[in-house]
PDB file of N, CA and C in Angstrom:
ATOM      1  N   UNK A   1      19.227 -37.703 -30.946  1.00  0.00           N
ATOM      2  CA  UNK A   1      19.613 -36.319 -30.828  1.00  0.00           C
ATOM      3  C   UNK A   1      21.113 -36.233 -30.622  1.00  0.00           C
ATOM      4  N   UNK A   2      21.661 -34.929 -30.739  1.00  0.00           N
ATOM      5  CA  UNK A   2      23.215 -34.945 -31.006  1.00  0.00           C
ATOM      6  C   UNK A   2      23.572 -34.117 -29.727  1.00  0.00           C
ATOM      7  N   UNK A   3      24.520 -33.625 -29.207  1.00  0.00           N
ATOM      8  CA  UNK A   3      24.786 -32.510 -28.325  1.00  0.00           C
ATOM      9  C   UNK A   3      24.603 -31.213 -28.466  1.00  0.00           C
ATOM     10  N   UNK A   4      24.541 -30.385 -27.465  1.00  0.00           N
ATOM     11  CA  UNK A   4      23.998 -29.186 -27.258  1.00  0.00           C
ATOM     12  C   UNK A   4      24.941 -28.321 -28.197  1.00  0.00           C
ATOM     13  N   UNK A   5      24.739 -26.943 -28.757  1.00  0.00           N
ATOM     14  CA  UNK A   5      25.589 -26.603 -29.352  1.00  0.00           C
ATOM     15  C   UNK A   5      25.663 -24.928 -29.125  1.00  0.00           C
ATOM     16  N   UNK A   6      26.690 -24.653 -28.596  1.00  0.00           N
ATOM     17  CA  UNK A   6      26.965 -22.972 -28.346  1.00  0.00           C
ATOM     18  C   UNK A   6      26.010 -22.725 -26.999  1.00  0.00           C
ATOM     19  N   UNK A   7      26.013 -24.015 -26.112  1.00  0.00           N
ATOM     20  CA  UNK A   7      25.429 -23.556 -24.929  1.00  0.00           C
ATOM     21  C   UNK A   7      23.591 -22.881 -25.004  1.00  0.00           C
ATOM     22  N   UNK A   8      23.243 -23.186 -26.222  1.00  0.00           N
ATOM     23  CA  UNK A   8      21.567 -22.029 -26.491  1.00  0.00           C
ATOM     24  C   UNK A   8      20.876 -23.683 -26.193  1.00  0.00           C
ATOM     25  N   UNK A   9      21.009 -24.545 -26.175  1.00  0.00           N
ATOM     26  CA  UNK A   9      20.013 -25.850 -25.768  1.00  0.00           C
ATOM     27  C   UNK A   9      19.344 -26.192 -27.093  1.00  0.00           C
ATOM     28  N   UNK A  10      19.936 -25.883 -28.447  1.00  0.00           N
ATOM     29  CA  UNK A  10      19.648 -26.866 -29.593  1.00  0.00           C
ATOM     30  C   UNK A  10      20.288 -27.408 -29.840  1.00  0.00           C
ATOM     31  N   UNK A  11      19.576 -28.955 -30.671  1.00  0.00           N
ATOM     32  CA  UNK A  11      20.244 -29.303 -31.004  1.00  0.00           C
ATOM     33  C   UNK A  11      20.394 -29.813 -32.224  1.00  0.00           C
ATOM     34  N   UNK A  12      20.903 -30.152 -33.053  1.00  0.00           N
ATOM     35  CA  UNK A  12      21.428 -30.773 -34.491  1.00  0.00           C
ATOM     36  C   UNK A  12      21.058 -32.611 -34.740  1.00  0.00           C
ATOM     37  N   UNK A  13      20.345 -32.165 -36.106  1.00  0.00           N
ATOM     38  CA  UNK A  13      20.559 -34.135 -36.616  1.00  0.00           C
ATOM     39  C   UNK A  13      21.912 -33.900 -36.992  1.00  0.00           C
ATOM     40  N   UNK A  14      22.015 -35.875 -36.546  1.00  0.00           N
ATOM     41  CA  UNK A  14      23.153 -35.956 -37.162  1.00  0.00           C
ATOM     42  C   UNK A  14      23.345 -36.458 -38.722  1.00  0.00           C
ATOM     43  N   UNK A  15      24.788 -36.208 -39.319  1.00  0.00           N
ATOM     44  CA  UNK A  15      24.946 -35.737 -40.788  1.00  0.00           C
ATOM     45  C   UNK A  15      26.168 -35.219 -40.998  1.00  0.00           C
ATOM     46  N   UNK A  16      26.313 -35.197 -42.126  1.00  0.00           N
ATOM     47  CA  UNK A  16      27.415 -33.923 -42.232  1.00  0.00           C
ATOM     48  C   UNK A  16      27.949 -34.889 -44.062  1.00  0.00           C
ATOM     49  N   UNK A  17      29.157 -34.568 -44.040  1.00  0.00           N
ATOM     50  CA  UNK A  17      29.558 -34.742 -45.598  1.00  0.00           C
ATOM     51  C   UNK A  17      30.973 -35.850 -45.565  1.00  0.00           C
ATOM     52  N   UNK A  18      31.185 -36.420 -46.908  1.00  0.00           N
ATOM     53  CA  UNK A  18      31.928 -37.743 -46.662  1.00  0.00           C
ATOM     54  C   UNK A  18      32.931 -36.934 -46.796  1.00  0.00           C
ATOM     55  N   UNK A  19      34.716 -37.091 -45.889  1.00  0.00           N
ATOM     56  CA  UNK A  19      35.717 -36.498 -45.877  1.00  0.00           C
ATOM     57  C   UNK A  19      36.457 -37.306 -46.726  1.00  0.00           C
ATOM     58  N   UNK A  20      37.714 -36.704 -46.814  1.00  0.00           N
ATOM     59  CA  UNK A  20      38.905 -37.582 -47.880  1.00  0.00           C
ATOM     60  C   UNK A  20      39.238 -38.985 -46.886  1.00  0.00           C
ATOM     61  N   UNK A  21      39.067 -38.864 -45.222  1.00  0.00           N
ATOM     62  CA  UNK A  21      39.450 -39.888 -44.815  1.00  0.00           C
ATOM     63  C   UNK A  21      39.192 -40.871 -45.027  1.00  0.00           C
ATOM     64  N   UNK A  22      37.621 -40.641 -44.449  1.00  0.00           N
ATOM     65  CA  UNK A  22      36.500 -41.778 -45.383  1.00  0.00           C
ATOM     66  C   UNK A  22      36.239 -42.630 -46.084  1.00  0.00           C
ATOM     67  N   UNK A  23      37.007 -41.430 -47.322  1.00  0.00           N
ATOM     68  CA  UNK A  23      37.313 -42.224 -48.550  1.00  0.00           C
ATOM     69  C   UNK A  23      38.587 -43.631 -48.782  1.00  0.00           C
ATOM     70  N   UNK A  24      39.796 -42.420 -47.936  1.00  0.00           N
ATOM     71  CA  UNK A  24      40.874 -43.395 -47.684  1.00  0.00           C
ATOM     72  C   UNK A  24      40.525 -44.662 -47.181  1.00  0.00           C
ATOM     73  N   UNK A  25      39.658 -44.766 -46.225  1.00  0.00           N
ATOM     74  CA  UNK A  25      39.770 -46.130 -45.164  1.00  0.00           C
ATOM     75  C   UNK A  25      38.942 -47.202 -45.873  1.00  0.00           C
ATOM     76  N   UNK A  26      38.619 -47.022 -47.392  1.00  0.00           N
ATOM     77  CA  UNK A  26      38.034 -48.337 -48.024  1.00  0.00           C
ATOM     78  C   UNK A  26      38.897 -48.568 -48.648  1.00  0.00           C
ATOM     79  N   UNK A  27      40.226 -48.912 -48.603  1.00  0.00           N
ATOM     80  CA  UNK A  27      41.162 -49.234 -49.536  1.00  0.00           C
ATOM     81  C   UNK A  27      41.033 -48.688 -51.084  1.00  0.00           C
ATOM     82  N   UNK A  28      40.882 -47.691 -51.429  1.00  0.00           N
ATOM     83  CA  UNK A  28      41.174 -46.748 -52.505  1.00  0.00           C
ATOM     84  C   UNK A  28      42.367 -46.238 -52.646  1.00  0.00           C
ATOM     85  N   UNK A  29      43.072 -46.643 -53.305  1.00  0.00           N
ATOM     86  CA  UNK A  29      44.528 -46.290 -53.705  1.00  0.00           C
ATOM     87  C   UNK A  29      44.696 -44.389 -53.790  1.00  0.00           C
ATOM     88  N   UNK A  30      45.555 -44.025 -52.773  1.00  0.00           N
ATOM     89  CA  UNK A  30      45.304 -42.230 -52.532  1.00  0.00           C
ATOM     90  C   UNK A  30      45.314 -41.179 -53.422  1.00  0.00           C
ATOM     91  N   UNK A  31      45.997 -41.709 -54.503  1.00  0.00           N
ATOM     92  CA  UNK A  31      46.123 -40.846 -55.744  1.00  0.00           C
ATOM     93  C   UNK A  31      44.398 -40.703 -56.506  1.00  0.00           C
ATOM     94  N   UNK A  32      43.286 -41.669 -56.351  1.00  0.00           N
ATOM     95  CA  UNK A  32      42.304 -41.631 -56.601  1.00  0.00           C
ATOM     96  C   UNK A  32      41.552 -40.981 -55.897  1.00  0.00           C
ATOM     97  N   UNK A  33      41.809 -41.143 -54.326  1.00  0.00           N
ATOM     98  CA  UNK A  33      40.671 -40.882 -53.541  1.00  0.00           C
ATOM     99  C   UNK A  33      40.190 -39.140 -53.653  1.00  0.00           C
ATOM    100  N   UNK A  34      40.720 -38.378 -54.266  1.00  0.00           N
ATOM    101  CA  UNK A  34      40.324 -37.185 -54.812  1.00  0.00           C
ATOM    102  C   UNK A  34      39.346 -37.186 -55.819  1.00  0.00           C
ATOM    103  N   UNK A  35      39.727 -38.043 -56.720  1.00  0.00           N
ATOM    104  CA  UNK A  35      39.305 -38.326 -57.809  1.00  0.00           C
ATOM    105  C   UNK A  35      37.886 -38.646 -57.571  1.00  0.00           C
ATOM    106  N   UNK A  36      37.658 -39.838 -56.546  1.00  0.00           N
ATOM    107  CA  UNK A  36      36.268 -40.374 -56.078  1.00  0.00           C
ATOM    108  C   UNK A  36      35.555 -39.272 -55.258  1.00  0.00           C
ATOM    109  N   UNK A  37      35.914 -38.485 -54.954  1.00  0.00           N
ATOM    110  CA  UNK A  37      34.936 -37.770 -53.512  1.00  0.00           C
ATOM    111  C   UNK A  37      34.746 -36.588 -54.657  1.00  0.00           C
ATOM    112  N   UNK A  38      35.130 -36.712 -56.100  1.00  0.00           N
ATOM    113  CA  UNK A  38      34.104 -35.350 -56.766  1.00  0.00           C
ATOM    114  C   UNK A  38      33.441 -36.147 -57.820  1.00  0.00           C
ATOM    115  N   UNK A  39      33.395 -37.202 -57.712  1.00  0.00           N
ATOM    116  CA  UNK A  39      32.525 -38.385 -58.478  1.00  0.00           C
ATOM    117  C   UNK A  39      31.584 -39.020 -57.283  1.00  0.00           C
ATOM    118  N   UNK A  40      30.690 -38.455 -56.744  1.00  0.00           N
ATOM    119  CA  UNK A  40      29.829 -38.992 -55.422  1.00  0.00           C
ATOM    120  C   UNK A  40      28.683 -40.108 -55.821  1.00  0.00           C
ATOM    121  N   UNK A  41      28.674 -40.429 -57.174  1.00  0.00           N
ATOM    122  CA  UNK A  41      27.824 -41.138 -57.476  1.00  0.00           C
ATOM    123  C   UNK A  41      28.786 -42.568 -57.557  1.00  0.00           C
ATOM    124  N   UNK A  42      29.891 -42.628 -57.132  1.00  0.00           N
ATOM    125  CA  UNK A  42      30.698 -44.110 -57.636  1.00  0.00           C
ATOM    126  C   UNK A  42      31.703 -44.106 -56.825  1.00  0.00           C
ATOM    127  N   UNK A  43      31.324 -43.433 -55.320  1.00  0.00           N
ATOM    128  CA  UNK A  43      31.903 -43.454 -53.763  1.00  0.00           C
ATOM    129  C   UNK A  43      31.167 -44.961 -53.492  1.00  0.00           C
ATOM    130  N   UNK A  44      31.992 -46.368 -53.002  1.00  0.00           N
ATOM    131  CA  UNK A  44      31.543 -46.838 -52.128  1.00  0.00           C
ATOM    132  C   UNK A  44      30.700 -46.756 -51.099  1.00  0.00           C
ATOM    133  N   UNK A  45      29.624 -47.605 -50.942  1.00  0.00           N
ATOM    134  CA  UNK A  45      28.728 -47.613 -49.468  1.00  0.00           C
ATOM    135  C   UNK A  45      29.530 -47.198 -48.946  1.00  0.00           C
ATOM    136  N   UNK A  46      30.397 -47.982 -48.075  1.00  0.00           N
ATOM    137  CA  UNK A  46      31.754 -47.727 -47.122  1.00  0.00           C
ATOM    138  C   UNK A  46      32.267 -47.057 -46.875  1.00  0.00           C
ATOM    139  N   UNK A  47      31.990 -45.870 -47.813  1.00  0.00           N
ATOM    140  CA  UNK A  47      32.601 -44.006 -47.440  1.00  0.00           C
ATOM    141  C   UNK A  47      31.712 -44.114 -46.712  1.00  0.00           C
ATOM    142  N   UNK A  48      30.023 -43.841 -46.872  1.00  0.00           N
ATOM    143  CA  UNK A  48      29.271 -43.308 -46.169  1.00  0.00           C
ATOM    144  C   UNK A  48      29.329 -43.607 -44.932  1.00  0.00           C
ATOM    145  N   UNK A  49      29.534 -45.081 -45.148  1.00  0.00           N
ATOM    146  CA  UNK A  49      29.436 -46.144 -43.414  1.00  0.00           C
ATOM    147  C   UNK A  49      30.238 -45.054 -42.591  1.00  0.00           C
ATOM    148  N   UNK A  50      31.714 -45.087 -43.454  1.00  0.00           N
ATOM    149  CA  UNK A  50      32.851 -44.452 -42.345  1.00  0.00           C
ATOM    150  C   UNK A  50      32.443 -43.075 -41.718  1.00  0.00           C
ATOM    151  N   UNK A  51      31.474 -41.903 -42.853  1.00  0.00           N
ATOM    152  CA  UNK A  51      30.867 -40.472 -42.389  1.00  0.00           C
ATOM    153  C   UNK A  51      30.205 -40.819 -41.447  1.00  0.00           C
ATOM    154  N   UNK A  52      29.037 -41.620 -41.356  1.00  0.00           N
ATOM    155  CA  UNK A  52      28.185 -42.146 -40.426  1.00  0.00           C
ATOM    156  C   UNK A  52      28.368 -42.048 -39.023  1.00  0.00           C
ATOM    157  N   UNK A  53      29.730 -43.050 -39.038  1.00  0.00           N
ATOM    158  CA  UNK A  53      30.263 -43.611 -37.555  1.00  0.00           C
ATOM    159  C   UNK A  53      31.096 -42.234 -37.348  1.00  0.00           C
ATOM    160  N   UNK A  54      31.795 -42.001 -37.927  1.00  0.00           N
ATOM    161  CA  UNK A  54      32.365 -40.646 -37.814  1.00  0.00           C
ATOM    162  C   UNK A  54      31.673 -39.444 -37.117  1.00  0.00           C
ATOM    163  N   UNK A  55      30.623 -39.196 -37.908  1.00  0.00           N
ATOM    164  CA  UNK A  55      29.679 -37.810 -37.277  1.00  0.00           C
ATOM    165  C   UNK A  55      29.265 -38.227 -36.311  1.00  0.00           C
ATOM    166  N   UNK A  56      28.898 -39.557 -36.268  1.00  0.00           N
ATOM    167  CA  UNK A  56      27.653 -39.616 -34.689  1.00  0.00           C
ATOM    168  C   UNK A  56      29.083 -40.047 -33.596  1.00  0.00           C
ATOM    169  N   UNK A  57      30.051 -40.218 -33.705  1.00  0.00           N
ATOM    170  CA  UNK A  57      30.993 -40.170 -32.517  1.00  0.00           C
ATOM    171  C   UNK A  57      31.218 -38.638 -32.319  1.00  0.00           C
ATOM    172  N   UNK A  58      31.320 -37.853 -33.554  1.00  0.00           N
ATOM    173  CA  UNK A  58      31.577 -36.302 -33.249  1.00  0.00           C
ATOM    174  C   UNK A  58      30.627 -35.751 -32.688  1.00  0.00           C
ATOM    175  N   UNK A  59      29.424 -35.957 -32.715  1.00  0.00           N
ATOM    176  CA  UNK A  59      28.279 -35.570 -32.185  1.00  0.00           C
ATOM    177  C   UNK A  59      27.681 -36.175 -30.932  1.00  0.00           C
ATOM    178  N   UNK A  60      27.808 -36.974 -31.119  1.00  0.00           N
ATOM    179  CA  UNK A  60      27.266 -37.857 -29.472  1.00  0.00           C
ATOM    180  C   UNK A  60      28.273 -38.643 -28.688  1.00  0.00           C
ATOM    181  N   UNK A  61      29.367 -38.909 -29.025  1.00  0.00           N
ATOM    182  CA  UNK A  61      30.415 -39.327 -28.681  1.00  0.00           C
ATOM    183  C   UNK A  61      30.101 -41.018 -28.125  1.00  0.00           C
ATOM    184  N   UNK A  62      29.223 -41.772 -28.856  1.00  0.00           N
ATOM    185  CA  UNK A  62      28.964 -43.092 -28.964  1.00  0.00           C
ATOM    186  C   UNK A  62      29.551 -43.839 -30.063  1.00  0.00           C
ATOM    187  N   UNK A  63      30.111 -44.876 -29.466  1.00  0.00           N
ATOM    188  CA  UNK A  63      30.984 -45.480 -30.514  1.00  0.00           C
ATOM    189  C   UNK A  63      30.700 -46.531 -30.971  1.00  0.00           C
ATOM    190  N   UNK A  64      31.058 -46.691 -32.587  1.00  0.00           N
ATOM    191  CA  UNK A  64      29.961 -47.878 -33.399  1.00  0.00           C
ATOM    192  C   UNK A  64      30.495 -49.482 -32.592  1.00  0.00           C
ATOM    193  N   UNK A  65      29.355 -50.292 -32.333  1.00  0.00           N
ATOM    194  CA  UNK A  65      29.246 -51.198 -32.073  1.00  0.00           C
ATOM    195  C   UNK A  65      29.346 -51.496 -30.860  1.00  0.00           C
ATOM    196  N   UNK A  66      29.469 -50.477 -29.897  1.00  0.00           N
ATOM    197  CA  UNK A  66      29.850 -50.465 -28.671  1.00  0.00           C
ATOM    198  C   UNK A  66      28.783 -50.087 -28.196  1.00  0.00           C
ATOM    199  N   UNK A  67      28.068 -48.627 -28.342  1.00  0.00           N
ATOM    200  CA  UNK A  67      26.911 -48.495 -28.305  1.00  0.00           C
ATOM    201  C   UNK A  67      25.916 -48.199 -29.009  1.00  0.00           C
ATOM    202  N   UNK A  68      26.071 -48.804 -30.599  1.00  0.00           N
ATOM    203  CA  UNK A  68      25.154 -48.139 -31.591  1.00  0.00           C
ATOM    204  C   UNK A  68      25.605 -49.414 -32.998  1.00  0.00           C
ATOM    205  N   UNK A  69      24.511 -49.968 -34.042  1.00  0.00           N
ATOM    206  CA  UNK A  69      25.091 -50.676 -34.744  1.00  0.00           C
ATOM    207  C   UNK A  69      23.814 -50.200 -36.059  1.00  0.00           C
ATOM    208  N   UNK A  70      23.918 -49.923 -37.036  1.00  0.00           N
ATOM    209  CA  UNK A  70      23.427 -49.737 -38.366  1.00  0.00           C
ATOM    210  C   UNK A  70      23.290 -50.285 -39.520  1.00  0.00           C
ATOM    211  N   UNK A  71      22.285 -50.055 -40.265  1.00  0.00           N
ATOM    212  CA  UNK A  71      22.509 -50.622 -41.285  1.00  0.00           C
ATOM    213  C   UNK A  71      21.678 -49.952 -42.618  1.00  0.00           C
ATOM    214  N   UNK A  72      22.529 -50.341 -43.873  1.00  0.00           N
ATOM    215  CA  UNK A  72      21.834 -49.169 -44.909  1.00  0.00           C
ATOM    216  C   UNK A  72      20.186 -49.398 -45.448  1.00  0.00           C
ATOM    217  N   UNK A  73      19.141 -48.490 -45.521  1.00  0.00           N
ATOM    218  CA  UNK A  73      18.185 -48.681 -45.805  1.00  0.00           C
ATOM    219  C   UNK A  73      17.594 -48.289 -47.123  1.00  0.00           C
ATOM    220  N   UNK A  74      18.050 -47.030 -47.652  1.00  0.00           N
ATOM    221  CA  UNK A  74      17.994 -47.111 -49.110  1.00  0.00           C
ATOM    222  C   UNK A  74      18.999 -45.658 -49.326  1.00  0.00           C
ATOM    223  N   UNK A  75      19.161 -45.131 -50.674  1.00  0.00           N
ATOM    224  CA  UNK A  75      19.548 -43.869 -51.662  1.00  0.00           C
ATOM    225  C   UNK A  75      18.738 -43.405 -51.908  1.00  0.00           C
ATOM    226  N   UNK A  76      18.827 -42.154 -52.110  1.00  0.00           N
ATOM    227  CA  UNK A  76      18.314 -41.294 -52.680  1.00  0.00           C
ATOM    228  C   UNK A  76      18.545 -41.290 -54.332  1.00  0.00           C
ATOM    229  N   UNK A  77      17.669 -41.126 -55.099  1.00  0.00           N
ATOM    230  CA  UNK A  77      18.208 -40.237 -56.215  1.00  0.00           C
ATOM    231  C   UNK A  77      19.327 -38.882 -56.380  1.00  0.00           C
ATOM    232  N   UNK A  78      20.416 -39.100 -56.537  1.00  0.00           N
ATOM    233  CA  UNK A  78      21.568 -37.325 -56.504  1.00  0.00           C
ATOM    234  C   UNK A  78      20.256 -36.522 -56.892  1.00  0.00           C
ATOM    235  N   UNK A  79      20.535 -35.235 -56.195  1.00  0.00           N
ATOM    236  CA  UNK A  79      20.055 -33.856 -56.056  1.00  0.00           C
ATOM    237  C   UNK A  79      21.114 -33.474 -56.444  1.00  0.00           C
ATOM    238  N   UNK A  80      21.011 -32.261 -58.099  1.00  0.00           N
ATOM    239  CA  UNK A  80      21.806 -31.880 -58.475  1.00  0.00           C
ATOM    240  C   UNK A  80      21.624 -30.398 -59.361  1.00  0.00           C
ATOM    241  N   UNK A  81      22.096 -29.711 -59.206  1.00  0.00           N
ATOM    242  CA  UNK A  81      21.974 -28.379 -59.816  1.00  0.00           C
ATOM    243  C   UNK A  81      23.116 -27.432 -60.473  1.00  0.00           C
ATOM    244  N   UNK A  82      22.460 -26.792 -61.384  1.00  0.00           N
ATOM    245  CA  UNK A  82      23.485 -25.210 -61.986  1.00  0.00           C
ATOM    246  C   UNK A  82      22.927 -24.015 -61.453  1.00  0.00           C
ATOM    247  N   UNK A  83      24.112 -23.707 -60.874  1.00  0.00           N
ATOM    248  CA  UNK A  83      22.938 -22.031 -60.399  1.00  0.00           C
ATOM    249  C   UNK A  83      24.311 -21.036 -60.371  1.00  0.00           C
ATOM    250  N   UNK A  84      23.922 -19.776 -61.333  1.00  0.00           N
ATOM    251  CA  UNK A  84      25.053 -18.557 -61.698  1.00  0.00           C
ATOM    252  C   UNK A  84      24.285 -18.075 -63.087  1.00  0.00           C
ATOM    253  N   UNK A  85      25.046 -16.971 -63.480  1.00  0.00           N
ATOM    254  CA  UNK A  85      24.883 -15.889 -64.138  1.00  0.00           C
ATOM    255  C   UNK A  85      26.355 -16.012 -65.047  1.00  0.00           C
ATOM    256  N   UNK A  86      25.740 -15.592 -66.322  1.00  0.00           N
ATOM    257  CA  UNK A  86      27.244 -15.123 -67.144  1.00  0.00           C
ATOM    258  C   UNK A  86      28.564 -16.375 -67.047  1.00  0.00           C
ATOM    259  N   UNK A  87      29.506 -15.791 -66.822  1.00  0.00           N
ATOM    260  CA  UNK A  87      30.761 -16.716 -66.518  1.00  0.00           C
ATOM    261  C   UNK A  87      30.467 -17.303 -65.565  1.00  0.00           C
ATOM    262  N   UNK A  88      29.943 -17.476 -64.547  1.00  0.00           N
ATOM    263  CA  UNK A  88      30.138 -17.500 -62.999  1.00  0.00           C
ATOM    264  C   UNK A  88      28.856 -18.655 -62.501  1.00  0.00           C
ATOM    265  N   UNK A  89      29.185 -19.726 -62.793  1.00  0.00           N
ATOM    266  CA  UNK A  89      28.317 -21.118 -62.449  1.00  0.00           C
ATOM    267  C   UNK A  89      29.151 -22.410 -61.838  1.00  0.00           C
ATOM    268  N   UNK A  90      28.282 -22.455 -61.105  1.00  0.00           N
ATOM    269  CA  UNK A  90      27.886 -23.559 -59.632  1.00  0.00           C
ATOM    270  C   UNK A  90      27.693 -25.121 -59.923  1.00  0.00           C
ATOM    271  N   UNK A  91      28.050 -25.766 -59.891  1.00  0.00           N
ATOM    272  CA  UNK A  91      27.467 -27.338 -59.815  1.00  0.00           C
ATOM    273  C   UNK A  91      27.391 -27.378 -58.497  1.00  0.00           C
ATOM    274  N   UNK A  92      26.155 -28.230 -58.052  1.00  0.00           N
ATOM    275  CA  UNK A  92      25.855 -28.815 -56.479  1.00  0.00           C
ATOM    276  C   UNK A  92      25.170 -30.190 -57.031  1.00  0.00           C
ATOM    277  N   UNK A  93      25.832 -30.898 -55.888  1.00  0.00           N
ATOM    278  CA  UNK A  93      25.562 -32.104 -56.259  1.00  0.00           C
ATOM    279  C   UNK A  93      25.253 -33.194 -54.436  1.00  0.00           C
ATOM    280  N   UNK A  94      24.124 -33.401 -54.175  1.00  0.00           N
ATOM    281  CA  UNK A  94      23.938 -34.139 -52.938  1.00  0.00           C
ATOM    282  C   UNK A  94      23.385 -35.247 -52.917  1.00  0.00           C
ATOM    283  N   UNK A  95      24.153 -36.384 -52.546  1.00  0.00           N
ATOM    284  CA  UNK A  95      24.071 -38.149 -52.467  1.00  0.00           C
ATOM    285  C   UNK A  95      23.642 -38.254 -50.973  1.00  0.00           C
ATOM    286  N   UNK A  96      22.540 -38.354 -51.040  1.00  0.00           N
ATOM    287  CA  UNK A  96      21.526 -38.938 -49.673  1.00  0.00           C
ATOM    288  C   UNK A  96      21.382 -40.777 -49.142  1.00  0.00           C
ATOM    289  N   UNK A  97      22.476 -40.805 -47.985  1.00  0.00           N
ATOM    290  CA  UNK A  97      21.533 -42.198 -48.091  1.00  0.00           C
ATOM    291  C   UNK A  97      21.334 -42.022 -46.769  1.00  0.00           C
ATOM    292  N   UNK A  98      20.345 -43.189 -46.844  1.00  0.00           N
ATOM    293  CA  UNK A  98      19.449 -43.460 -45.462  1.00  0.00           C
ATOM    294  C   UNK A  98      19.834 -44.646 -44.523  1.00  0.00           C
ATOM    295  N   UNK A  99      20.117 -44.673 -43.284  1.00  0.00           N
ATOM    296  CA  UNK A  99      20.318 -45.769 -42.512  1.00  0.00           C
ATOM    297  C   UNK A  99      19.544 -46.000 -41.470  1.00  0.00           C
ATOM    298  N   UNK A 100      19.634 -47.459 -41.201  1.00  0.00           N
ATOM    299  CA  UNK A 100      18.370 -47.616 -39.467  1.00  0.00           C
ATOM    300  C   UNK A 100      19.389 -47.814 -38.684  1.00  0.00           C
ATOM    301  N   UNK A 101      19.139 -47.392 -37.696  1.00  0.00           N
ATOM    302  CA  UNK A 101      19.692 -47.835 -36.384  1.00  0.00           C
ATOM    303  C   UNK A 101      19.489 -48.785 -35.722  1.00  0.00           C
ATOM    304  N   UNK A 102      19.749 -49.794 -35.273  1.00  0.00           N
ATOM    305  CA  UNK A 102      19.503 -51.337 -35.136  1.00  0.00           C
ATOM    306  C   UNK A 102      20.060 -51.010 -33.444  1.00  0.00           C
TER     307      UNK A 102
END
């Protein structure tokens, strides 16, 4: 479970989406790393690792290997869609992976 949020006593899985940092900290040369985070199908594991450790320190404020160590368990197939009218269309595109907590 993650921390309380707005004081109402729910709370949130943790998650969230891979940032440009992310991307940066696998040695991806910076002029690319734009390039890669709208190509989510040919992001390094190693982004995700970095979202991972990232969110669950933002969220629980436990820090990898100190008190928490992971490892990848499988992908998803991308979830991907068009959704609009006329001129006015959407690409969504969501790369799921799964990890255990060890």
């Amino acid at each position: 479970m993650s921390k309380i949020r707005d004081n109402h006593g729910e709370y949130v899985l943790i998650g969230g989406r891979v940032c440009y940092e992310d991307v940066a900290a696998c040695d991806i040369a910076p002029a690319a790393v734009m390039t890669r985070l709208n190509q989510l199908q040919q992001l390094p594991l190693a982004a995700f690792e970095m979202a991972l450790k990232r969110e669950i320190t933002e969220e629980t404020d436990l820090e990898y290997e100190e008190d928490y160590e992971f490892t990848h368990w499988q992908a998803l197939k991308p979830c991907c869609w068009l959704a609009g009218t006329a001129a006015d269309y959407s690409y969504t595109e969501y790369t799921v992976h799964y990890f255990e907590s060890n």
